[in-house]
N, C-alpha and C. Protein backbone atom coordinates (compact mmCIF):
# COMPACT_ATOMS: atom_id res chain seq x y z
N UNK A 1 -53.70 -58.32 -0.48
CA UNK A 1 -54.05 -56.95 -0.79
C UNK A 1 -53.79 -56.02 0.39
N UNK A 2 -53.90 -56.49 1.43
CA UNK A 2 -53.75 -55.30 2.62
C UNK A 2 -52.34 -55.11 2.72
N UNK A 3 -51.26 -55.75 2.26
CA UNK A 3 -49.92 -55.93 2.85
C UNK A 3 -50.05 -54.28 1.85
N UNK A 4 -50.24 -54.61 0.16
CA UNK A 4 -49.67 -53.38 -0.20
C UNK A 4 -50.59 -52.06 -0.26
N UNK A 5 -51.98 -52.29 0.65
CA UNK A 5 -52.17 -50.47 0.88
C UNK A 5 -51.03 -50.12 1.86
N UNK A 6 -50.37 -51.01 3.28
CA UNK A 6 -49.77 -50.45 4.04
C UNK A 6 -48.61 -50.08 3.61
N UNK A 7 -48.06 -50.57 2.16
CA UNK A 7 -46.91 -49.85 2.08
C UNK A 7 -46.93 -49.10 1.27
N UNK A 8 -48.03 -48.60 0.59
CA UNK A 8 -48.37 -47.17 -0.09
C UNK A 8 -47.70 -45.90 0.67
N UNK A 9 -48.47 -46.13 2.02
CA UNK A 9 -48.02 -44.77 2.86
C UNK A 9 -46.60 -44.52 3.45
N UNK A 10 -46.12 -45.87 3.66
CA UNK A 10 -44.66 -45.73 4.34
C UNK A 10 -43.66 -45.59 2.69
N UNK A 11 -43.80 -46.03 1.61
CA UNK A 11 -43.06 -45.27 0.51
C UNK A 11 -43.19 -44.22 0.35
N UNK A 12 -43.91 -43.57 0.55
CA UNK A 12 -44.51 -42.44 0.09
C UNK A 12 -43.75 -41.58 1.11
N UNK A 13 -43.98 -41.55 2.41
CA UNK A 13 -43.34 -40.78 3.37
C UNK A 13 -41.66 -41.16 3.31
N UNK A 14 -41.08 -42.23 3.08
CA UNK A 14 -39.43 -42.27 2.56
C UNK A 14 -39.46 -41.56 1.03
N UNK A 15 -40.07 -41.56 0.08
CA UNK A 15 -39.80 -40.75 -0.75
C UNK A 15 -39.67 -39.67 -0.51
N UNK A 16 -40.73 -38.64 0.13
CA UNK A 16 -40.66 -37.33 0.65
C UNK A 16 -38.97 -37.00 1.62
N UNK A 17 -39.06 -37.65 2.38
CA UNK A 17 -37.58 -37.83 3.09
C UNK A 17 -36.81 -37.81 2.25
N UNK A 18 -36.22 -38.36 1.64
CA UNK A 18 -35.16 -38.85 0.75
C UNK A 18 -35.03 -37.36 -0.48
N UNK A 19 -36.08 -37.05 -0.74
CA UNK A 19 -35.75 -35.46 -1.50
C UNK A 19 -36.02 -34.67 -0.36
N UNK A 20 -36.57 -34.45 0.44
CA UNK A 20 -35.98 -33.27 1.67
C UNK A 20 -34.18 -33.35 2.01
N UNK A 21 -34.06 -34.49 1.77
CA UNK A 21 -32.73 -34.64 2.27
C UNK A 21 -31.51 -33.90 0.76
N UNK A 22 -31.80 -34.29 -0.10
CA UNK A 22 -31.52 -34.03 -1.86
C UNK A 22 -31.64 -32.72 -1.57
N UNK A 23 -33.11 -31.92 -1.42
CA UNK A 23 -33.04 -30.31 -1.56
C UNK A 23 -32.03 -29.42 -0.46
N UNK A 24 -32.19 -30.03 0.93
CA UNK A 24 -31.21 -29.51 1.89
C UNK A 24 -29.84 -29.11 1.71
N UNK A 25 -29.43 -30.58 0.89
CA UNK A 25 -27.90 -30.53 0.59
C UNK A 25 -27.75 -29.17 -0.42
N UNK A 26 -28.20 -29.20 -1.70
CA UNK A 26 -27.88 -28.23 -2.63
C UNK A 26 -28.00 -26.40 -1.48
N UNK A 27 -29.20 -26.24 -0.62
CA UNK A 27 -29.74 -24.66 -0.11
C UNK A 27 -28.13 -24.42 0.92
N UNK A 28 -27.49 -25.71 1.29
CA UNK A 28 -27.17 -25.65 2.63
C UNK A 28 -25.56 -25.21 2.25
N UNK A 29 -25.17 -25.21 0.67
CA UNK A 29 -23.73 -25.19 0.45
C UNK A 29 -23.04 -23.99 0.34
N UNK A 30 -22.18 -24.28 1.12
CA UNK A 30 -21.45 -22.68 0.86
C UNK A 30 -19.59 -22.98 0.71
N UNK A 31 -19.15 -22.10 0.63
CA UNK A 31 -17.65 -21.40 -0.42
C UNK A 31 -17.03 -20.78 1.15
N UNK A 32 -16.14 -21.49 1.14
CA UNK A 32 -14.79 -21.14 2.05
C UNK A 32 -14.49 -19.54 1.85
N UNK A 33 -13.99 -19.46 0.47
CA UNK A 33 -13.40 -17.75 0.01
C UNK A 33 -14.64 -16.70 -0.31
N UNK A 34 -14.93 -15.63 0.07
CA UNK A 34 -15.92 -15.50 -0.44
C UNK A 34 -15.89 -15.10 -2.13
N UNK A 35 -16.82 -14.86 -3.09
CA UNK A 35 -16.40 -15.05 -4.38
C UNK A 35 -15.34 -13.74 -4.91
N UNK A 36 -15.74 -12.13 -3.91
CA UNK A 36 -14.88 -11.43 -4.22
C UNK A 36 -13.26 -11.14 -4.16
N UNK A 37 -12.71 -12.25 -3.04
CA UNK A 37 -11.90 -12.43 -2.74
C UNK A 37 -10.81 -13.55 -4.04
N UNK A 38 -11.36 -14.24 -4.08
CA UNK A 38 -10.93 -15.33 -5.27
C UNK A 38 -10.08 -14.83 -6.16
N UNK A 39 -8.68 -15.50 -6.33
CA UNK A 39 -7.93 -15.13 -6.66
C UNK A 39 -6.90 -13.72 -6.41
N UNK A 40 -7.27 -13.51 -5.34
CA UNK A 40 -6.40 -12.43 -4.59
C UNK A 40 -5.50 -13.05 -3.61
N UNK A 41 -4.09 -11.91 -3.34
CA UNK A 41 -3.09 -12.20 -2.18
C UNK A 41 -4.05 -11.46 -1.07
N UNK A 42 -3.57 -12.05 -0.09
CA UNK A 42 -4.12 -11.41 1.26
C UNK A 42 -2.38 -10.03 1.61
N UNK A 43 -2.70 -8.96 1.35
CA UNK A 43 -1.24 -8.30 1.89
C UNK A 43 -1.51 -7.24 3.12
N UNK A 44 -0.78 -6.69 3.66
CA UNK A 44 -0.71 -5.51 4.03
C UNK A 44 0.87 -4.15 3.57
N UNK A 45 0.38 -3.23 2.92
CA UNK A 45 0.67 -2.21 2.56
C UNK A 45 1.40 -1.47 3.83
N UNK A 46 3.28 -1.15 3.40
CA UNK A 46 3.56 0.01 4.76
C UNK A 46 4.59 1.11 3.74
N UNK A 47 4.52 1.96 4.36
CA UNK A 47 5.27 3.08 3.71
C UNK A 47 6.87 3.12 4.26
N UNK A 48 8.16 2.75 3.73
CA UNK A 48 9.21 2.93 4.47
C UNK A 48 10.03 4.43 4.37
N UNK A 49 10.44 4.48 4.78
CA UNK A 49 10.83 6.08 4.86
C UNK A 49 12.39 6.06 4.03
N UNK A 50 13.39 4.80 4.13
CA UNK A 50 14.74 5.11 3.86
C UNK A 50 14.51 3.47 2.80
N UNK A 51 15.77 3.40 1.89
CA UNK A 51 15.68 3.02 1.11
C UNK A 51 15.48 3.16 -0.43
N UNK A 52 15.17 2.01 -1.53
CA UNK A 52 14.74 2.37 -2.70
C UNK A 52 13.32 2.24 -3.04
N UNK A 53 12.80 1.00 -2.28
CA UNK A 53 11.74 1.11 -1.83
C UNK A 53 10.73 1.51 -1.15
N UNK A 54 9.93 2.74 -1.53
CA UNK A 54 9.41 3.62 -0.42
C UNK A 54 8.00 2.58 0.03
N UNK A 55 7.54 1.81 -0.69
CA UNK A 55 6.73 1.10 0.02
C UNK A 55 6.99 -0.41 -0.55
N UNK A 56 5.99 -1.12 0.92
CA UNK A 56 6.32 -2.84 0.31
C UNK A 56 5.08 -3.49 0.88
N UNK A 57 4.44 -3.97 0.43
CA UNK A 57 3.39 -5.74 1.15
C UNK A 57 4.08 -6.63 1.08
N UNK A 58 3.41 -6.75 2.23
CA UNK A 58 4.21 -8.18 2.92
C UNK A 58 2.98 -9.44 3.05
N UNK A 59 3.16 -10.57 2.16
CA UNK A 59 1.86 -11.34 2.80
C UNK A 59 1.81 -12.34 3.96
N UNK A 60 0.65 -13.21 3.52
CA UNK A 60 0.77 -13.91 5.01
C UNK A 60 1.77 -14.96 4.81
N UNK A 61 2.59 -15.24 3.66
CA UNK A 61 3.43 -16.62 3.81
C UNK A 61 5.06 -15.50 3.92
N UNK A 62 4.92 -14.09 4.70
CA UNK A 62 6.01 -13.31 4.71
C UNK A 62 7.02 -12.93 3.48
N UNK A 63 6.14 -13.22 2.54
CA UNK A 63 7.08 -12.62 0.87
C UNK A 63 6.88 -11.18 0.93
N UNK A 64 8.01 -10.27 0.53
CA UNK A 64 7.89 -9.16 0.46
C UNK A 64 7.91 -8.41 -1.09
N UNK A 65 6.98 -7.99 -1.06
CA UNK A 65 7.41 -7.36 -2.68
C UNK A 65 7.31 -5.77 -2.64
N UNK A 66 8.14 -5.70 -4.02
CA UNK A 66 8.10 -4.15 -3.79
C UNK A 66 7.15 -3.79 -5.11
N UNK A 67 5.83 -2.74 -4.73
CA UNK A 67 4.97 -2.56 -5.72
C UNK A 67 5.77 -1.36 -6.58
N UNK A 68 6.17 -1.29 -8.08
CA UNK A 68 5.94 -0.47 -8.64
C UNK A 68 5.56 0.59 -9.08
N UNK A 69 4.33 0.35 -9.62
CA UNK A 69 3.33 1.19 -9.55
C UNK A 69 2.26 1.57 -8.74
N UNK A 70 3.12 1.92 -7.34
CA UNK A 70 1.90 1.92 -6.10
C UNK A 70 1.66 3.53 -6.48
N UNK A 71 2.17 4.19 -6.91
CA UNK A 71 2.42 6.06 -7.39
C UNK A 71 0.81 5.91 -8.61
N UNK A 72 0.28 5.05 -8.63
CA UNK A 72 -0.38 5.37 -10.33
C UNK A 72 -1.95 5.75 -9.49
N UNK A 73 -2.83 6.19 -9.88
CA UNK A 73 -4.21 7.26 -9.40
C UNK A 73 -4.91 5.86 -8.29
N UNK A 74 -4.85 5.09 -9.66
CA UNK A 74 -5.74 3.82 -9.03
C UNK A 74 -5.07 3.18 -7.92
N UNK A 75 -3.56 2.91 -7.46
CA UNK A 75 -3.50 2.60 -6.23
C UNK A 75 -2.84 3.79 -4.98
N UNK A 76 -3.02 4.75 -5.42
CA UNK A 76 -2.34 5.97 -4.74
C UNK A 76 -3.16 6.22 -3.24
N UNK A 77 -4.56 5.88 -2.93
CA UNK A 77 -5.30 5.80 -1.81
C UNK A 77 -4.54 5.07 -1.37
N UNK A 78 -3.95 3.89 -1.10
CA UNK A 78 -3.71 2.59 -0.30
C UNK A 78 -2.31 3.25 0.01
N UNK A 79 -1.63 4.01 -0.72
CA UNK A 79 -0.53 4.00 -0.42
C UNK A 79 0.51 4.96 1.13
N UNK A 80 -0.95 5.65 1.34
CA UNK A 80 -0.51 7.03 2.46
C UNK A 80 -0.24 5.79 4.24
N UNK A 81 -0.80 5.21 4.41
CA UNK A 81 -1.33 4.36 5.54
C UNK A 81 -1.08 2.93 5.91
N UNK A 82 -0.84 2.57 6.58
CA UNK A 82 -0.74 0.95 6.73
C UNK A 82 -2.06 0.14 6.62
N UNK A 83 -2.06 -0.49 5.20
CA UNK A 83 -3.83 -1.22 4.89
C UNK A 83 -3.21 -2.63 4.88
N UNK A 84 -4.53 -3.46 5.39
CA UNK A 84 -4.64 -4.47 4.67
C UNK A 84 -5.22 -4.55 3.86
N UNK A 85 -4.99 -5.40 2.72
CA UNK A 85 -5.38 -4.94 1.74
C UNK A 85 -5.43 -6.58 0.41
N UNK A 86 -6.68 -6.93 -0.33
CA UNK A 86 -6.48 -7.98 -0.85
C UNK A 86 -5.97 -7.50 -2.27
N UNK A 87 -5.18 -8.17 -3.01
CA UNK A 87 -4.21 -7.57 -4.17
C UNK A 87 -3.97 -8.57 -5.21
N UNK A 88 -3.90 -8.30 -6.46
CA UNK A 88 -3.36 -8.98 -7.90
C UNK A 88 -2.42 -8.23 -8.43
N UNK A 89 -1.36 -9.08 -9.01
CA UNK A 89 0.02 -8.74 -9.23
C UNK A 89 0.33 -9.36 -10.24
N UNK A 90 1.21 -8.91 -10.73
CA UNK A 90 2.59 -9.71 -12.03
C UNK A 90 3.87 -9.35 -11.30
N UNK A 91 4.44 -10.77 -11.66
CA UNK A 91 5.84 -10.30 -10.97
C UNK A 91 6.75 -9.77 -11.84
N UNK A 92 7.81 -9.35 -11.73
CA UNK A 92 8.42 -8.77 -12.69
C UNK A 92 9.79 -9.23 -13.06
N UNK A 93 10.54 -9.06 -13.94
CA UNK A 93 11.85 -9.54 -13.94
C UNK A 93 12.79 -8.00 -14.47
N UNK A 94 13.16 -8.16 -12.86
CA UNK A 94 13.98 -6.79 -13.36
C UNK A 94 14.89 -7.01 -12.22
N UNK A 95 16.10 -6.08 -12.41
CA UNK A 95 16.66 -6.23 -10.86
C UNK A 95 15.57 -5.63 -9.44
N UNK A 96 15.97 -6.74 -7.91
CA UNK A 96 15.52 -5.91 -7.38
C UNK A 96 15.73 -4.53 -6.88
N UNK A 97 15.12 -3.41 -6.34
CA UNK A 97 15.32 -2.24 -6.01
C UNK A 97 15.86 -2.27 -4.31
N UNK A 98 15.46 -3.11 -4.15
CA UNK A 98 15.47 -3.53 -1.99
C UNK A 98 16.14 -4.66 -2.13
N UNK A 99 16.97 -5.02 -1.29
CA UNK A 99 17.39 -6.35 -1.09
C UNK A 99 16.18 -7.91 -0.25
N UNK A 100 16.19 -8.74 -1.03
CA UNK A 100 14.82 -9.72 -0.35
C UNK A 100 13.59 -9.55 -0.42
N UNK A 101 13.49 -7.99 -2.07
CA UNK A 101 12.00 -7.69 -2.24
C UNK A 101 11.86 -7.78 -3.44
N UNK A 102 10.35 -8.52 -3.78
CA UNK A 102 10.52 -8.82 -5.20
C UNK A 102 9.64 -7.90 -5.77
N UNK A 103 10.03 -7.24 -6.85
CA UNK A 103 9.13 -6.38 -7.49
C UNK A 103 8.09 -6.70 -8.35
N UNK A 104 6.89 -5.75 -8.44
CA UNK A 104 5.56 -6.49 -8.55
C UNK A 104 4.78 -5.45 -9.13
N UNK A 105 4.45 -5.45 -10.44
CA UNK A 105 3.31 -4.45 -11.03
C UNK A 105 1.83 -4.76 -10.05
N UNK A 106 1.50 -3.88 -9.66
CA UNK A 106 0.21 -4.48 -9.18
C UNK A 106 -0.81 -4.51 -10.02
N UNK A 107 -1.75 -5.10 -10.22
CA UNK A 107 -3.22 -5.19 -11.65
C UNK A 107 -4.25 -4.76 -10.82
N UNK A 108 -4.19 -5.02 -9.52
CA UNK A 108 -5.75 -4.46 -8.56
C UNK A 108 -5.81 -4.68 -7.29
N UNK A 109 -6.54 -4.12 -6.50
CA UNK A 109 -6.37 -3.96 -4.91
C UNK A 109 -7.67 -4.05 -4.72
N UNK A 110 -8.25 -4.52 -3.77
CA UNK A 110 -9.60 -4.36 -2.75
C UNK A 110 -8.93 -4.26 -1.17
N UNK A 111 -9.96 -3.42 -0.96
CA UNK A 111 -9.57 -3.36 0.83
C UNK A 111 -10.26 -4.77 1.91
N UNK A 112 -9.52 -5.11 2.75
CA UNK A 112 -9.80 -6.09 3.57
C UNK A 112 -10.62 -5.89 4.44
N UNK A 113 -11.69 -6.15 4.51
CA UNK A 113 -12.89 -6.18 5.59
C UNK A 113 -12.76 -7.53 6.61
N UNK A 114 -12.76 -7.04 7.49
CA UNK A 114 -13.47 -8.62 8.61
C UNK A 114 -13.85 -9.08 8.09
């Protein structure tokens, strides 16, 4: 009888352990991208002066596209300035307008924060 009061207390204290350890894992998890970012290009936005392309993003794997509809209300802010800028696109099949730029309806922009 004495063997199992003493192991009343030492189960008891590995049980407690063993879900401290269970609850930690789930509080402690976190996401690489943050969720607003998800599914966006990382680009930056420049205005060229000569050409057919008056503007282009360029991302980080150096693809250049030429936005379309960078002229339309909703992306017309981004377009005065050099932004970075996170972006969703369709590509398009048309000829290109620039040589080595692929043209690109844009669907939506967020601005890049630190």
């Amino acid at each position: 009888m004495m063997i199992h009061t003493d192991l009343k207390p030492i189960s008891f204290i590995i049980i407690l352990f063993l879900i401290s350890c269970n609850s930690s894992k789930l509080t402690t998890k976190k996401t690489t991208n943050p969720p607003h970012k998800e599914g966006y290009t990382f680009g930056i936005i420049k205005h060229k002066d000569t050409g057919n392309c008056s503007w282009i993003i360029s991302d980080s794997k150096n693809i250049i596209y030429d936005p379309i509809n960078i002229k339309d209300d909703e992306f017309l802010l981004y377009a005065f300035k050099k932004n970075k800028i996170y972006f969703k696109f369709l590509p398009l099949r048309m000829k290109n307008r620039c040589e080595n730029v692929l043209p690109i309806k844009l669907l939506e922009i967020i601005p890049y924060t630190d």
